[in-house]
C-alpha atoms as a PDB file:
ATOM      1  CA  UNK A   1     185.870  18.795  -1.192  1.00  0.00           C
ATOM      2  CA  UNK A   2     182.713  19.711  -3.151  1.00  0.00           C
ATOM      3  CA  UNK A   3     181.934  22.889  -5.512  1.00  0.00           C
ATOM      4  CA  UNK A   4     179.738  25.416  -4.156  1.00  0.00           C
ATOM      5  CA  UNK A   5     178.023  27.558  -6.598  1.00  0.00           C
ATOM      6  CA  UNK A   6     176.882  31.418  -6.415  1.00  0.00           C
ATOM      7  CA  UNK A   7     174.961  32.733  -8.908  1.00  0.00           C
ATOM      8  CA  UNK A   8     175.017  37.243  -8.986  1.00  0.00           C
ATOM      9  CA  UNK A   9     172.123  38.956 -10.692  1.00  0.00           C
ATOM     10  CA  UNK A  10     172.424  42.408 -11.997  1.00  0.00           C
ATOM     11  CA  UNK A  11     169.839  44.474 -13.643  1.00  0.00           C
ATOM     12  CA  UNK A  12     172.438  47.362 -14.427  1.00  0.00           C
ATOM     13  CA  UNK A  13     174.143  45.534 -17.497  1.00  0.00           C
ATOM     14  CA  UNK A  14     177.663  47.638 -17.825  1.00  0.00           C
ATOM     15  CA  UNK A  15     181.048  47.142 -18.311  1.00  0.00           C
ATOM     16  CA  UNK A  16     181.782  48.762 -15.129  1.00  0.00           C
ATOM     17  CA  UNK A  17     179.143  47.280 -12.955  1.00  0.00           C
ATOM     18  CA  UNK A  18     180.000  43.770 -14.370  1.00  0.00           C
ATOM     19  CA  UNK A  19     183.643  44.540 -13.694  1.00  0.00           C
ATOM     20  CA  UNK A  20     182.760  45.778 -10.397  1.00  0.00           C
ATOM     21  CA  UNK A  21     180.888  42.283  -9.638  1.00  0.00           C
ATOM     22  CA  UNK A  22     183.639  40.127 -10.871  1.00  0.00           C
ATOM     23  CA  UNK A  23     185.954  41.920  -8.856  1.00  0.00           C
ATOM     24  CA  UNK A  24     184.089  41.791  -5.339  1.00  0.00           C
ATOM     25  CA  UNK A  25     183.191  38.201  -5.579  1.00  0.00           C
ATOM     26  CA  UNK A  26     186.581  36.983  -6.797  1.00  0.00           C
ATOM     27  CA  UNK A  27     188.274  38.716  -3.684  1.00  0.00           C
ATOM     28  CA  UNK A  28     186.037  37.188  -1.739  1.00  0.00           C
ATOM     29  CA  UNK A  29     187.801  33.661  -3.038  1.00  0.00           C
ATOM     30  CA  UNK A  30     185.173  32.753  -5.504  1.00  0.00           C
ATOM     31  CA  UNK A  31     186.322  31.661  -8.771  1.00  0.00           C
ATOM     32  CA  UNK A  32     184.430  33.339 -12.095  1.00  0.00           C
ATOM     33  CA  UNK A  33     182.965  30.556 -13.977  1.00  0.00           C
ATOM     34  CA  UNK A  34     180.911  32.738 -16.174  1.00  0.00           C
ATOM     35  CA  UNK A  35     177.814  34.790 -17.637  1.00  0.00           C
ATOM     36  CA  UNK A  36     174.267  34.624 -19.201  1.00  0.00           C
ATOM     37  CA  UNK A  37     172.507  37.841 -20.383  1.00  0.00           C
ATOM     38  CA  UNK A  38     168.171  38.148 -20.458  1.00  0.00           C
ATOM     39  CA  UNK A  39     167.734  40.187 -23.536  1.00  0.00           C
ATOM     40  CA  UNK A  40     164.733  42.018 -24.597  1.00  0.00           C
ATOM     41  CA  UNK A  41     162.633  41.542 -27.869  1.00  0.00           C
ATOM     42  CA  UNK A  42     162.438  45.078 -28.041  1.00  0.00           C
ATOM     43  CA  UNK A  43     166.365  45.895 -27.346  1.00  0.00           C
ATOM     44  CA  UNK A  44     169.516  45.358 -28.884  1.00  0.00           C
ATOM     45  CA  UNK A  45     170.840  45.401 -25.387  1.00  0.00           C
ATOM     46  CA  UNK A  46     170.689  42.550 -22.196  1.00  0.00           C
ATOM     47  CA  UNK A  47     168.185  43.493 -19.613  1.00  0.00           C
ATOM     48  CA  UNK A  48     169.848  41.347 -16.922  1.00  0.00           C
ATOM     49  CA  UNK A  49     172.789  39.284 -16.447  1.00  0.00           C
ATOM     50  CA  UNK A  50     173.508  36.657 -14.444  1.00  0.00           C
ATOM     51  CA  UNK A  51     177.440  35.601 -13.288  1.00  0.00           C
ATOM     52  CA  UNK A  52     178.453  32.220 -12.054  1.00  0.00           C
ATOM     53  CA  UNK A  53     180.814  31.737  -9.640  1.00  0.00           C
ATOM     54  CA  UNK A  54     182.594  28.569  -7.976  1.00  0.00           C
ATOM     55  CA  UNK A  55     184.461  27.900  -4.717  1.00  0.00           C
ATOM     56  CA  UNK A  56     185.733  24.576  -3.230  1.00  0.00           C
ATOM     57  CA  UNK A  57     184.290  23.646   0.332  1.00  0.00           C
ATOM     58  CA  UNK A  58     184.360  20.762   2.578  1.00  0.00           C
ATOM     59  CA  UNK A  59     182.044  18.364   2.173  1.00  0.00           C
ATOM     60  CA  UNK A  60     179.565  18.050   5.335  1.00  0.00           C
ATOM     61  CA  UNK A  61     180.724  14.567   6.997  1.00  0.00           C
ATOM     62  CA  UNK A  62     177.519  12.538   8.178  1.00  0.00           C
ATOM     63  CA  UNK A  63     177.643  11.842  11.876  1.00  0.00           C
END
């Protein structure tokens, strides 16, 4: 097995829209590692965000 990451970008930095993220991915049998927010200079407020997400694969056998 090997980890396979996903990283999800939003530009619409909410409670509801990161909810909403977390929520699609994770029923899609990723696992929610995480998040990283861009702020602005000029804000008090992120810009973007950025989620990480994990999932167990097979690892690709040579041959």
């Amino acid at each position: 097995m090997e980890t396979e990451y996903k990283y999800v970008e939003t530009s619409f930095v909410t409670d509801d829209e990161l909810s909403r993220l977390v929520n699609e991915w994770t029923a899609l049998g990723w696992r929610y590692e995480g998040v990283q927010f861009a702020m602005r200079e000029s804000s008090k407020r992120p810009s973007m965000a950025f989620l990480l997400f994990t999932r167990q694969r097979e690892a690709a056998s040579d041959g």
